[in-house]
PDB file of N, CA and C in Angstrom:
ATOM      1  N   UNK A   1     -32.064 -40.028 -74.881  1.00  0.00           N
ATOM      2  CA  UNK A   1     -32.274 -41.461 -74.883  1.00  0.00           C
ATOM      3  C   UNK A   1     -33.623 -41.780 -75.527  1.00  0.00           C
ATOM      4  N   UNK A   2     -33.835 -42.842 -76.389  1.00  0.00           N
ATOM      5  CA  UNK A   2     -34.745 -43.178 -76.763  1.00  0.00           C
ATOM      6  C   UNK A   2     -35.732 -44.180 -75.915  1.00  0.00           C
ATOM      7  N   UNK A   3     -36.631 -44.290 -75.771  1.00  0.00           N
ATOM      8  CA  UNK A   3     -37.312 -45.114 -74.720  1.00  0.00           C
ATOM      9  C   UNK A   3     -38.480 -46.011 -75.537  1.00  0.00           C
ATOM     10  N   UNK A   4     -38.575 -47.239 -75.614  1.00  0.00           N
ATOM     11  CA  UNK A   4     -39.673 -47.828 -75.998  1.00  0.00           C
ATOM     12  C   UNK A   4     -41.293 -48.207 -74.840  1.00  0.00           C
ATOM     13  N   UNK A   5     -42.422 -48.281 -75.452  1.00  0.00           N
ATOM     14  CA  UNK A   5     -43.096 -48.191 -73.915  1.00  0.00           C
ATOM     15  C   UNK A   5     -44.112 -49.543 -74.606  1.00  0.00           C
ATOM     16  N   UNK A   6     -44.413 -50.287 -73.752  1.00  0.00           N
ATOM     17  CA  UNK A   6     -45.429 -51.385 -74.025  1.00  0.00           C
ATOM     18  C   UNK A   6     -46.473 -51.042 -74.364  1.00  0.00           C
ATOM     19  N   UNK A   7     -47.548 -51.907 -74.849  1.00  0.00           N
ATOM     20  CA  UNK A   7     -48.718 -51.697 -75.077  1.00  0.00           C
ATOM     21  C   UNK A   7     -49.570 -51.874 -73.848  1.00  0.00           C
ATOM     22  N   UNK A   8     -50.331 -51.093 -73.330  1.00  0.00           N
ATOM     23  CA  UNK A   8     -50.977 -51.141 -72.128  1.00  0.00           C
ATOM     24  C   UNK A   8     -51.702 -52.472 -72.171  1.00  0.00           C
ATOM     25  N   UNK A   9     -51.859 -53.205 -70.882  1.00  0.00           N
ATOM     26  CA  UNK A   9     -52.576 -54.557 -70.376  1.00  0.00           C
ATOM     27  C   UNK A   9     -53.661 -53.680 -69.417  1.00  0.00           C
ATOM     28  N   UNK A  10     -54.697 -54.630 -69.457  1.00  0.00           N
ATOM     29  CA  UNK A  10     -55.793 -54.671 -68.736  1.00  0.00           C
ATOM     30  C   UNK A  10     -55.404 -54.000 -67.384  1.00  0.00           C
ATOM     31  N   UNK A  11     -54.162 -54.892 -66.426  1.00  0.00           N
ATOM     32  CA  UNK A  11     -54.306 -54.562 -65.321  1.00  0.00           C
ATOM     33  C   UNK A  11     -53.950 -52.654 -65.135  1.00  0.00           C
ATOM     34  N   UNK A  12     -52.981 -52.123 -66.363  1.00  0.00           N
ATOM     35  CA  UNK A  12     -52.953 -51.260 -66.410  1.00  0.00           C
ATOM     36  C   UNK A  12     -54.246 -49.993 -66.095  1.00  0.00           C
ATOM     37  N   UNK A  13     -56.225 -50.442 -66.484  1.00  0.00           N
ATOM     38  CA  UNK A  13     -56.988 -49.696 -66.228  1.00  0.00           C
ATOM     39  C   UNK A  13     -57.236 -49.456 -64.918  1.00  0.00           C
ATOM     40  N   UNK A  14     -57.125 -50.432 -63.979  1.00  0.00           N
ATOM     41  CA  UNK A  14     -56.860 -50.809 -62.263  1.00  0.00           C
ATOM     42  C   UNK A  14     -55.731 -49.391 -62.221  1.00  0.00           C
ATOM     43  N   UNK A  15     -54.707 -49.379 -62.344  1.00  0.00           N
ATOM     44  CA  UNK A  15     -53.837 -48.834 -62.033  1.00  0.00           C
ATOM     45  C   UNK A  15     -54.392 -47.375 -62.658  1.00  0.00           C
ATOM     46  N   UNK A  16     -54.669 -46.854 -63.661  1.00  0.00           N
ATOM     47  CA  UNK A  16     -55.020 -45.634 -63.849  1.00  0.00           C
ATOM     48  C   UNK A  16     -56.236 -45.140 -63.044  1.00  0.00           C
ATOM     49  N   UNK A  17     -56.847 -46.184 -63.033  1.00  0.00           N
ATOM     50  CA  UNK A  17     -58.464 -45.611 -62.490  1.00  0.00           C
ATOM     51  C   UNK A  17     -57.907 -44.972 -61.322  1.00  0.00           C
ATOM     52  N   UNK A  18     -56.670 -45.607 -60.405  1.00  0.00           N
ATOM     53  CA  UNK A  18     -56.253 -44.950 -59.067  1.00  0.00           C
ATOM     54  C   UNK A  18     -56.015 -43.989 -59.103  1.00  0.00           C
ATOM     55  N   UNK A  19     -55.073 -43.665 -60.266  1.00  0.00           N
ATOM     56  CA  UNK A  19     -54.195 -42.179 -60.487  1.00  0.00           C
ATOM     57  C   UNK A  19     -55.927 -41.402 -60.503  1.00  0.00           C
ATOM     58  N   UNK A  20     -56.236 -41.384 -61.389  1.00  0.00           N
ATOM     59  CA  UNK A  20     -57.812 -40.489 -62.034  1.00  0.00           C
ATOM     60  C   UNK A  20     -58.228 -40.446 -60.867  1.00  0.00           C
ATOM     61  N   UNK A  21     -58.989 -41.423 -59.749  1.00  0.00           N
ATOM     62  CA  UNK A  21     -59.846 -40.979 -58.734  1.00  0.00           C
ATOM     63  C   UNK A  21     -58.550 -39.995 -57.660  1.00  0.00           C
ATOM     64  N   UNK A  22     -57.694 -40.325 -57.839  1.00  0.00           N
ATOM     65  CA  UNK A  22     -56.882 -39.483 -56.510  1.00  0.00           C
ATOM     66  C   UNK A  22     -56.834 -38.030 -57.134  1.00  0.00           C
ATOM     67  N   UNK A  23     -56.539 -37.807 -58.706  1.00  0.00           N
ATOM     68  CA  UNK A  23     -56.474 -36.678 -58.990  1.00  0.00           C
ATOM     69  C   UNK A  23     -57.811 -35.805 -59.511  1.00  0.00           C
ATOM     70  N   UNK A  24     -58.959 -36.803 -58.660  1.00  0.00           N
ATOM     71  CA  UNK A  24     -60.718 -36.153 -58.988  1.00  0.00           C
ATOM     72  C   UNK A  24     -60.211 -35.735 -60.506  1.00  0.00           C
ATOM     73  N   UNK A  25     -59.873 -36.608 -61.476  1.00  0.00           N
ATOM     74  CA  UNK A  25     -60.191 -36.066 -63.160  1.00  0.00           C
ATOM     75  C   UNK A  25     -61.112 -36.653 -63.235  1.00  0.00           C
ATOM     76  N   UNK A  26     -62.042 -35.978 -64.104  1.00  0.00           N
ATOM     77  CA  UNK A  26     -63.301 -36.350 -65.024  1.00  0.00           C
ATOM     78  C   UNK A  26     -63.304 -36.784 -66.241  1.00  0.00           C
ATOM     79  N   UNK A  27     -63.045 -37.560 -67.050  1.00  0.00           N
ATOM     80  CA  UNK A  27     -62.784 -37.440 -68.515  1.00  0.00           C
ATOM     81  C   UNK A  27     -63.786 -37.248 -69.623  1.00  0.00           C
ATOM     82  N   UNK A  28     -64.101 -36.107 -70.040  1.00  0.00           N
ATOM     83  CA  UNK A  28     -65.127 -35.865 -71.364  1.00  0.00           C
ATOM     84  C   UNK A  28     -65.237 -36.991 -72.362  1.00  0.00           C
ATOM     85  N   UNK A  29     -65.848 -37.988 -72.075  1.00  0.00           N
ATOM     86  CA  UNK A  29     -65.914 -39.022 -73.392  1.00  0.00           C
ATOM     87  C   UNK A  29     -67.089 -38.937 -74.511  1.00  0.00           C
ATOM     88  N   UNK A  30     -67.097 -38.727 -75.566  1.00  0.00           N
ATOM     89  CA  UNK A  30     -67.905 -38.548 -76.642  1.00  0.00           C
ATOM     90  C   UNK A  30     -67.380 -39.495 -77.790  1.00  0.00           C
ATOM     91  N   UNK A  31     -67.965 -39.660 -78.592  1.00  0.00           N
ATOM     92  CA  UNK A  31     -68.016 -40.242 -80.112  1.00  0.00           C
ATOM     93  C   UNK A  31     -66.860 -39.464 -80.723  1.00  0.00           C
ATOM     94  N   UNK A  32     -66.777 -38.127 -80.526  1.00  0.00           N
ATOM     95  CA  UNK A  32     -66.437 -36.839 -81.306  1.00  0.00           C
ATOM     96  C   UNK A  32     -64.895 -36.716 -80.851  1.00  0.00           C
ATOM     97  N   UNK A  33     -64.777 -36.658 -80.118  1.00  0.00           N
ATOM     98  CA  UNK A  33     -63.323 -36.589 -79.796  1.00  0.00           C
ATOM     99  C   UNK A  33     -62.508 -37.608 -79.891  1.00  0.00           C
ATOM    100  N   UNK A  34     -60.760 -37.621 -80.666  1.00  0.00           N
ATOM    101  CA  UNK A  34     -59.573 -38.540 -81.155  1.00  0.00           C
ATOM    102  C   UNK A  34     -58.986 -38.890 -79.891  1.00  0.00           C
ATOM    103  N   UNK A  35     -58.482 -40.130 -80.048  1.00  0.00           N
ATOM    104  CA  UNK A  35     -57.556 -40.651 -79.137  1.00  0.00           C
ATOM    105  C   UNK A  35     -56.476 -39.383 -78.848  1.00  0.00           C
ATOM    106  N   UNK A  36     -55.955 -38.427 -79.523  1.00  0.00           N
ATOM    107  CA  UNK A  36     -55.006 -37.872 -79.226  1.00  0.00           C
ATOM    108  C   UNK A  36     -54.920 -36.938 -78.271  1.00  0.00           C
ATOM    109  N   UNK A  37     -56.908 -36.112 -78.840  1.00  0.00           N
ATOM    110  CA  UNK A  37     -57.532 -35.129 -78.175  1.00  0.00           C
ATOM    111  C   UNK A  37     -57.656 -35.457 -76.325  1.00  0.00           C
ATOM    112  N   UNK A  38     -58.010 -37.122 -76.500  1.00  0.00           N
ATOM    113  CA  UNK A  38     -58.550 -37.268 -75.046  1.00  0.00           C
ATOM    114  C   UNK A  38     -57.341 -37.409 -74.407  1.00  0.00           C
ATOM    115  N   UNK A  39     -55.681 -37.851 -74.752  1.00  0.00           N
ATOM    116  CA  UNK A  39     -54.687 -37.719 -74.345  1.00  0.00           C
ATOM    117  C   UNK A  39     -54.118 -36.907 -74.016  1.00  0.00           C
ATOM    118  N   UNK A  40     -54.039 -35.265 -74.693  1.00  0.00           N
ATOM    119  CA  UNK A  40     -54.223 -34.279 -74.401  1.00  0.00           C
ATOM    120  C   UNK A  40     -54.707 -33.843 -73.302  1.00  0.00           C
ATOM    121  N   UNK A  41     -56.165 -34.038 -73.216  1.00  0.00           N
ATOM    122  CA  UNK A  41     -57.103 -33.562 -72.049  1.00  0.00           C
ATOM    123  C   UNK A  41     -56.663 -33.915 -70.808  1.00  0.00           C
ATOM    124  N   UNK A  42     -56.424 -35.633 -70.937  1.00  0.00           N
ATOM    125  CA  UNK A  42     -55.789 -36.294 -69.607  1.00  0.00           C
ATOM    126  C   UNK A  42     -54.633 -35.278 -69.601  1.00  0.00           C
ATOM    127  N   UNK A  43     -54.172 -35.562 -70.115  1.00  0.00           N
ATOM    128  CA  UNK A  43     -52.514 -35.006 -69.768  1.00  0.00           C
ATOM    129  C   UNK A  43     -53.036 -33.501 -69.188  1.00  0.00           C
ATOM    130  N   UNK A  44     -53.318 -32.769 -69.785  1.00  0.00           N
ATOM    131  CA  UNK A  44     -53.363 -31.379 -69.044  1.00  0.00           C
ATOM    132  C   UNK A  44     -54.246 -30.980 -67.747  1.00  0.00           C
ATOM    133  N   UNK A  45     -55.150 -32.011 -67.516  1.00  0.00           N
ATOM    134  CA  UNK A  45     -56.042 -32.419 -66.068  1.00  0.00           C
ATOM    135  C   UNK A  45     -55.184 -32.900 -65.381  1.00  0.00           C
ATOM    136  N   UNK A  46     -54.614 -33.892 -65.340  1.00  0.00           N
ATOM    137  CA  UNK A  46     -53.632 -34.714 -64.461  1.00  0.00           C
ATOM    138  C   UNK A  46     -52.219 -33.385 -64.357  1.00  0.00           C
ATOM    139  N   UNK A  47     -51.574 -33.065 -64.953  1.00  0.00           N
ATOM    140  CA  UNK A  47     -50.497 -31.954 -64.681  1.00  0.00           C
ATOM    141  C   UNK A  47     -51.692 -30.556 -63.795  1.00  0.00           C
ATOM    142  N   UNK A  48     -52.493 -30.749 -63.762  1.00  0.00           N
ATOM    143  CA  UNK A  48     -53.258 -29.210 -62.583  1.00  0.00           C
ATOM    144  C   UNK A  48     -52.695 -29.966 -61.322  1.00  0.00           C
ATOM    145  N   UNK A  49     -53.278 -31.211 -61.091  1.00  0.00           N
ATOM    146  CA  UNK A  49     -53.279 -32.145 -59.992  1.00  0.00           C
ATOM    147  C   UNK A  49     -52.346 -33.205 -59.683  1.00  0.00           C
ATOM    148  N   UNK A  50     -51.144 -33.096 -60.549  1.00  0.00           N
ATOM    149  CA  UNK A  50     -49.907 -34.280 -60.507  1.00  0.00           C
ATOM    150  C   UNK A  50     -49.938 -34.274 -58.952  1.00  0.00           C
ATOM    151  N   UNK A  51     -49.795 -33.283 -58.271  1.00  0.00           N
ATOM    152  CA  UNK A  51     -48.678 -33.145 -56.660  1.00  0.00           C
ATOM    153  C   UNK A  51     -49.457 -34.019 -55.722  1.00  0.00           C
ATOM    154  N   UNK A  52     -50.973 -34.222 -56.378  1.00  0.00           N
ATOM    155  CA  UNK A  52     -51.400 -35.233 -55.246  1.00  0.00           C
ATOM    156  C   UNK A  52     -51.277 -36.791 -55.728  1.00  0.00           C
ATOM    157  N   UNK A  53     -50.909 -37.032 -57.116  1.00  0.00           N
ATOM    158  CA  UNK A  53     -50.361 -38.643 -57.044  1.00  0.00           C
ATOM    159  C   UNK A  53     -49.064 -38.697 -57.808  1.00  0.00           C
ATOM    160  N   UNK A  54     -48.354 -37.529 -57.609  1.00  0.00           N
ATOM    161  CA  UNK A  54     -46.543 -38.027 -58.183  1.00  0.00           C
ATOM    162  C   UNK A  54     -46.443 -39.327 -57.980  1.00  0.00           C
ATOM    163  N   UNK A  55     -46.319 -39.994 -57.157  1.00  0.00           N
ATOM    164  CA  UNK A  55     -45.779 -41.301 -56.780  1.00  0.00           C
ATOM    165  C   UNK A  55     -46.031 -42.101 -57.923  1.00  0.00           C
ATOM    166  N   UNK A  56     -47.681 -42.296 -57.947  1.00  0.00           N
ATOM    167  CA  UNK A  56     -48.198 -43.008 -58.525  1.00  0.00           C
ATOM    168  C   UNK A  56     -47.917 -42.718 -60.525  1.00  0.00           C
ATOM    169  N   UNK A  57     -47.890 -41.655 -60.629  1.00  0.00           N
ATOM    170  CA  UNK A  57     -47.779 -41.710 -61.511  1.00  0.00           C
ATOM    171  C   UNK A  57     -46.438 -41.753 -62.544  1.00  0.00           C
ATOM    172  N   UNK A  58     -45.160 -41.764 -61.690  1.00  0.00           N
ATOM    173  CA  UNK A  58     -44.238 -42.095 -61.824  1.00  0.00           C
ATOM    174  C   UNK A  58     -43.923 -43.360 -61.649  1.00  0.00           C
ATOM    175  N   UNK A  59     -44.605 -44.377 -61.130  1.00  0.00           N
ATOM    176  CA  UNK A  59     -44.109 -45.644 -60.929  1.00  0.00           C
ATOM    177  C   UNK A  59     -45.166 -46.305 -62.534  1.00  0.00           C
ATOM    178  N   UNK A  60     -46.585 -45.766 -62.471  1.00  0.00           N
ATOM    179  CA  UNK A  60     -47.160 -45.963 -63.749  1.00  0.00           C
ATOM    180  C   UNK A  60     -46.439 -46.014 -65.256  1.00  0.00           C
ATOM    181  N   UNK A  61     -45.950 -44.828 -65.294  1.00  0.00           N
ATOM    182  CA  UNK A  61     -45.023 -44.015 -66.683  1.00  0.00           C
ATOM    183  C   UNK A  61     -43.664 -45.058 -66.605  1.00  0.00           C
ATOM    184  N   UNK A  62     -43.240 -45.300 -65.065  1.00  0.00           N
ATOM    185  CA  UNK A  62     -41.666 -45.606 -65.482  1.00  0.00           C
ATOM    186  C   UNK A  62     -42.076 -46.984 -65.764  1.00  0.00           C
ATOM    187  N   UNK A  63     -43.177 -48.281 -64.900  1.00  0.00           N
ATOM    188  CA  UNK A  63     -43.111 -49.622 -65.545  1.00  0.00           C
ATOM    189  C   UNK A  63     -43.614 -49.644 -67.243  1.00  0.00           C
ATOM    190  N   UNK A  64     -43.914 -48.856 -67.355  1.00  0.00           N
ATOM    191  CA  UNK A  64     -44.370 -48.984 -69.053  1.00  0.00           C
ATOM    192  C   UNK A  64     -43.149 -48.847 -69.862  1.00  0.00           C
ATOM    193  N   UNK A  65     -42.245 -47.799 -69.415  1.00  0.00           N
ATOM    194  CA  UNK A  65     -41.058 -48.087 -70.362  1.00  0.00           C
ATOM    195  C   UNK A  65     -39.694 -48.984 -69.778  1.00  0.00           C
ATOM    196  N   UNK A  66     -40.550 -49.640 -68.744  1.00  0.00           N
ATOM    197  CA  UNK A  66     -39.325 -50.646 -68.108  1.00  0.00           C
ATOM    198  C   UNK A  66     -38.130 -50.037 -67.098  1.00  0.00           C
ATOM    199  N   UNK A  67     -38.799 -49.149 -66.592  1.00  0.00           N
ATOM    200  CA  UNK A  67     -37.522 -48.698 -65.785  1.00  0.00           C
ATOM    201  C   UNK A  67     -37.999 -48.287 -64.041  1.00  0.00           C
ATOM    202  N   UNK A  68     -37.144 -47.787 -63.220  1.00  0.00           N
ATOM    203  CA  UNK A  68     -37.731 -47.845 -61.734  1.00  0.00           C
ATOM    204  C   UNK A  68     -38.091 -46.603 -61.659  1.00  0.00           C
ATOM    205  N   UNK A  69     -39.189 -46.388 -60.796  1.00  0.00           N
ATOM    206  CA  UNK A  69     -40.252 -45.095 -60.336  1.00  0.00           C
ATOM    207  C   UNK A  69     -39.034 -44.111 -60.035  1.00  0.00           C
ATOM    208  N   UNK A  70     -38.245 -44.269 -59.121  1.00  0.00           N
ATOM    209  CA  UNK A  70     -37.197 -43.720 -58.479  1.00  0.00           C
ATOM    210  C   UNK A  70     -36.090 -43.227 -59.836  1.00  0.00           C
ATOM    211  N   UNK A  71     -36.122 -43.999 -60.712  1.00  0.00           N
ATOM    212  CA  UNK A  71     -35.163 -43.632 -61.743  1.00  0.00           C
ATOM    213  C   UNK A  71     -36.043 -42.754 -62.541  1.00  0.00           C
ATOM    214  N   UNK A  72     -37.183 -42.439 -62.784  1.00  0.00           N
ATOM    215  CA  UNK A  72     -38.057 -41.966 -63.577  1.00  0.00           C
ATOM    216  C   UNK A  72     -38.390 -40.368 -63.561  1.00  0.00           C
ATOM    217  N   UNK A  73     -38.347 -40.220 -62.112  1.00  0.00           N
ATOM    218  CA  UNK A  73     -38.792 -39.089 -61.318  1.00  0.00           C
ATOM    219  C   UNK A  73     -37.458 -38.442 -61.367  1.00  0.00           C
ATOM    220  N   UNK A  74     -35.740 -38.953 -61.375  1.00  0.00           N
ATOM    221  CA  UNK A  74     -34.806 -37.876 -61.613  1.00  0.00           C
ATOM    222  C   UNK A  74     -34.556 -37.981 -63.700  1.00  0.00           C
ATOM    223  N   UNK A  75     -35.497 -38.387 -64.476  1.00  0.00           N
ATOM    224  CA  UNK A  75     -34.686 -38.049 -65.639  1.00  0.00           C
ATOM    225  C   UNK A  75     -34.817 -36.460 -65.937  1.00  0.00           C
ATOM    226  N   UNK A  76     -34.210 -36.338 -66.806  1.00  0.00           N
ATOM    227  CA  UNK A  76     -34.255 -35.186 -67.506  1.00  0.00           C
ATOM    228  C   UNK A  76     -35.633 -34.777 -67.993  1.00  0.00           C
ATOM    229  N   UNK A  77     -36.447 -33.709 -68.169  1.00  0.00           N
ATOM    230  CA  UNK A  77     -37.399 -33.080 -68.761  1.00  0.00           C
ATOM    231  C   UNK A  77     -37.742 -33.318 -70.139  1.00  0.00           C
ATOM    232  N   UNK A  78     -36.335 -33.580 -70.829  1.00  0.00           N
ATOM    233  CA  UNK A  78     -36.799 -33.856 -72.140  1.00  0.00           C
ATOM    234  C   UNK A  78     -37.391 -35.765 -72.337  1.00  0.00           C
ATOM    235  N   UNK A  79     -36.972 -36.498 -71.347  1.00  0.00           N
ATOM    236  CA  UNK A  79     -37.010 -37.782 -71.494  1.00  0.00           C
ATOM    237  C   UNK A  79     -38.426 -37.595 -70.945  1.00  0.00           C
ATOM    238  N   UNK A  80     -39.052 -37.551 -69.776  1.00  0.00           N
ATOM    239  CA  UNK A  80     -40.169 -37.576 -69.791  1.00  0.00           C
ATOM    240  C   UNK A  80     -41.293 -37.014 -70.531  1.00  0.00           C
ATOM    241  N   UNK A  81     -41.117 -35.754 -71.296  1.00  0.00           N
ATOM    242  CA  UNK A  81     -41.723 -35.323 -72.270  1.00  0.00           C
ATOM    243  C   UNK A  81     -41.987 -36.269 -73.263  1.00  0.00           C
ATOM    244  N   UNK A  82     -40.421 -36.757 -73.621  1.00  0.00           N
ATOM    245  CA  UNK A  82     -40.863 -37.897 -74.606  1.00  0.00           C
ATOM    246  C   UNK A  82     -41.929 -39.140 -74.423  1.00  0.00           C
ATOM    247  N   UNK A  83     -41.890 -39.753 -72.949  1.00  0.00           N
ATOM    248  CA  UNK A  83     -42.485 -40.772 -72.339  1.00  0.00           C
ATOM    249  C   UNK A  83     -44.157 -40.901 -72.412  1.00  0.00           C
ATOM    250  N   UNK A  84     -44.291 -39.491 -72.150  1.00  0.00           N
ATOM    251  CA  UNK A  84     -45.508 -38.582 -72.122  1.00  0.00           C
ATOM    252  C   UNK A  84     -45.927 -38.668 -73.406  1.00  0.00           C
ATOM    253  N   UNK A  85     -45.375 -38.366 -74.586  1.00  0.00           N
ATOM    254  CA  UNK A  85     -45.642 -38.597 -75.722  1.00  0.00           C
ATOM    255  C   UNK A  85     -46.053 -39.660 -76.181  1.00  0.00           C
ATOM    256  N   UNK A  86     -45.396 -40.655 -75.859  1.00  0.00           N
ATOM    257  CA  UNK A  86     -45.300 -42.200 -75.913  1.00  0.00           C
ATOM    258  C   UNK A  86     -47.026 -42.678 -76.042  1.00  0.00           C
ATOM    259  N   UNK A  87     -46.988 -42.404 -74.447  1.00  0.00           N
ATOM    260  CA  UNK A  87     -48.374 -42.475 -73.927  1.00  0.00           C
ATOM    261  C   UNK A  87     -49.839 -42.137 -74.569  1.00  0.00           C
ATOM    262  N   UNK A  88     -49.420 -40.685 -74.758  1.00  0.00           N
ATOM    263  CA  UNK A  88     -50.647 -40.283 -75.566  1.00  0.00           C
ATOM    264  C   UNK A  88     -50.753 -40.488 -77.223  1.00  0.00           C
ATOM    265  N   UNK A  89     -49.581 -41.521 -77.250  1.00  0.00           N
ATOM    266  CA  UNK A  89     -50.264 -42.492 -78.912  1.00  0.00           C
ATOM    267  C   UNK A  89     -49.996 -43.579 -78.496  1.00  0.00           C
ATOM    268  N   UNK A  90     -49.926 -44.236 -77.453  1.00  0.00           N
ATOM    269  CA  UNK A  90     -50.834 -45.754 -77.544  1.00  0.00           C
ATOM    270  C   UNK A  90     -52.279 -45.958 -78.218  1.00  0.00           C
ATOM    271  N   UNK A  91     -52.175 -47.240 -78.683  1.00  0.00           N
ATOM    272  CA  UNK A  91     -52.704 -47.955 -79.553  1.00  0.00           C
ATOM    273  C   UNK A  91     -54.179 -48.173 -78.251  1.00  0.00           C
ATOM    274  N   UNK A  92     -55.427 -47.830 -78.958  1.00  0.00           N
ATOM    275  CA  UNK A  92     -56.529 -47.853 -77.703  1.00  0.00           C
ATOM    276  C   UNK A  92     -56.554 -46.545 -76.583  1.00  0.00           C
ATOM    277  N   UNK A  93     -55.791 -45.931 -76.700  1.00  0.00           N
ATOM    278  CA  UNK A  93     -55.874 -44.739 -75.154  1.00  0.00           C
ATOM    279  C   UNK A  93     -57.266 -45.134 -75.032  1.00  0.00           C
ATOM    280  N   UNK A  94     -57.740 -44.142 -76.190  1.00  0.00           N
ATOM    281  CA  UNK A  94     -59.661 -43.492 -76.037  1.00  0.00           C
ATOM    282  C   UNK A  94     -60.334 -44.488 -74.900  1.00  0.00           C
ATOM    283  N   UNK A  95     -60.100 -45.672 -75.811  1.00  0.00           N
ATOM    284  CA  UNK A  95     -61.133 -47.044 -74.855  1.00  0.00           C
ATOM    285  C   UNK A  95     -60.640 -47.034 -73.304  1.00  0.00           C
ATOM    286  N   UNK A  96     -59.209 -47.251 -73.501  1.00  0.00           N
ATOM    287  CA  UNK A  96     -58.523 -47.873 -72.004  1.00  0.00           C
ATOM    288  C   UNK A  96     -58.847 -46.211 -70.801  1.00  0.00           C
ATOM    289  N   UNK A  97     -58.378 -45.090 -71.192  1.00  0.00           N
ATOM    290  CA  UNK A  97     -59.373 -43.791 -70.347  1.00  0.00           C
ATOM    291  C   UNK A  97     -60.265 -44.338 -69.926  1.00  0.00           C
ATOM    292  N   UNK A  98     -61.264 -44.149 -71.228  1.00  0.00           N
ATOM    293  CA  UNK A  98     -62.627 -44.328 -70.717  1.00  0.00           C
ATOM    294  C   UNK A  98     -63.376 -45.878 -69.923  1.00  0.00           C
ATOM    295  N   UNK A  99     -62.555 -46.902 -69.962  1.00  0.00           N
ATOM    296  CA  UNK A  99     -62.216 -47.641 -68.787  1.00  0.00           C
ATOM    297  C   UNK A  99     -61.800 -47.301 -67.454  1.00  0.00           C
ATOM    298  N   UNK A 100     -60.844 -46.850 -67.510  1.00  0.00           N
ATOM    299  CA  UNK A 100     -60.073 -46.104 -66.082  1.00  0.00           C
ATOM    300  C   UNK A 100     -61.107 -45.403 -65.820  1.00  0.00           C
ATOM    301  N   UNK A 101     -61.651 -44.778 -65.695  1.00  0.00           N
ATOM    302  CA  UNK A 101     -62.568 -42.878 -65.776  1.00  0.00           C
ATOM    303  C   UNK A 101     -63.846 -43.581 -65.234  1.00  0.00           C
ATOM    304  N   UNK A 102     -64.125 -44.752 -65.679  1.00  0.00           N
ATOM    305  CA  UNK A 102     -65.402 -45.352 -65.025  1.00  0.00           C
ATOM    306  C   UNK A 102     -65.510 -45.166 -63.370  1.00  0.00           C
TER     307      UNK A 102
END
């Protein structure tokens, strides 16, 4: 299935900053590093520590592509991979992280 995902809103940094402080990530922010790099980073910090905000971060991932937390958490592996993908090329990550991460 193909999935389209919105462009993140403001209230969206509220909502990450939660995921980030529950999963104690730190995010390396520099000049030097690409939006893709710091998407990356998140992503592989947050997967050490998913098991302490699954919830959250399934209800995060699934309202962005419009669908329910509960429906999100049984797709297939390859659909969330894709979702995941999604994510780490939004338009702004770098800024909106390093918002959240504050």
């Amino acid at each position: 299935m193909e999935y389209k995902m919105r462009p993140l809103k403001t209230m969206d940094i509220f909502k990450m900053s939660k995921i980030l402080k529950k999963l104690n990530v730190k995010l390396d922010v520099n000049e030097k590093i690409t939006q893709k790099q710091m998407g990356a980073q998140m992503i592989q910090r947050v997967v050490e520590n998913l098991h302490l905000a699954e919830g959250e971060v399934n209800a995060f991932l699934a309202e962005l592509v419009g669908i329910d937390a509960k429906e999100f958490a049984e797709l297939p592996i390859e659909d969330t991979l894709q979702i995941i993908a999604l994510f780490k090329e939004q338009k702004g990550l770098a800024s909106f992280l390093s918002a959240a991460g504050k």
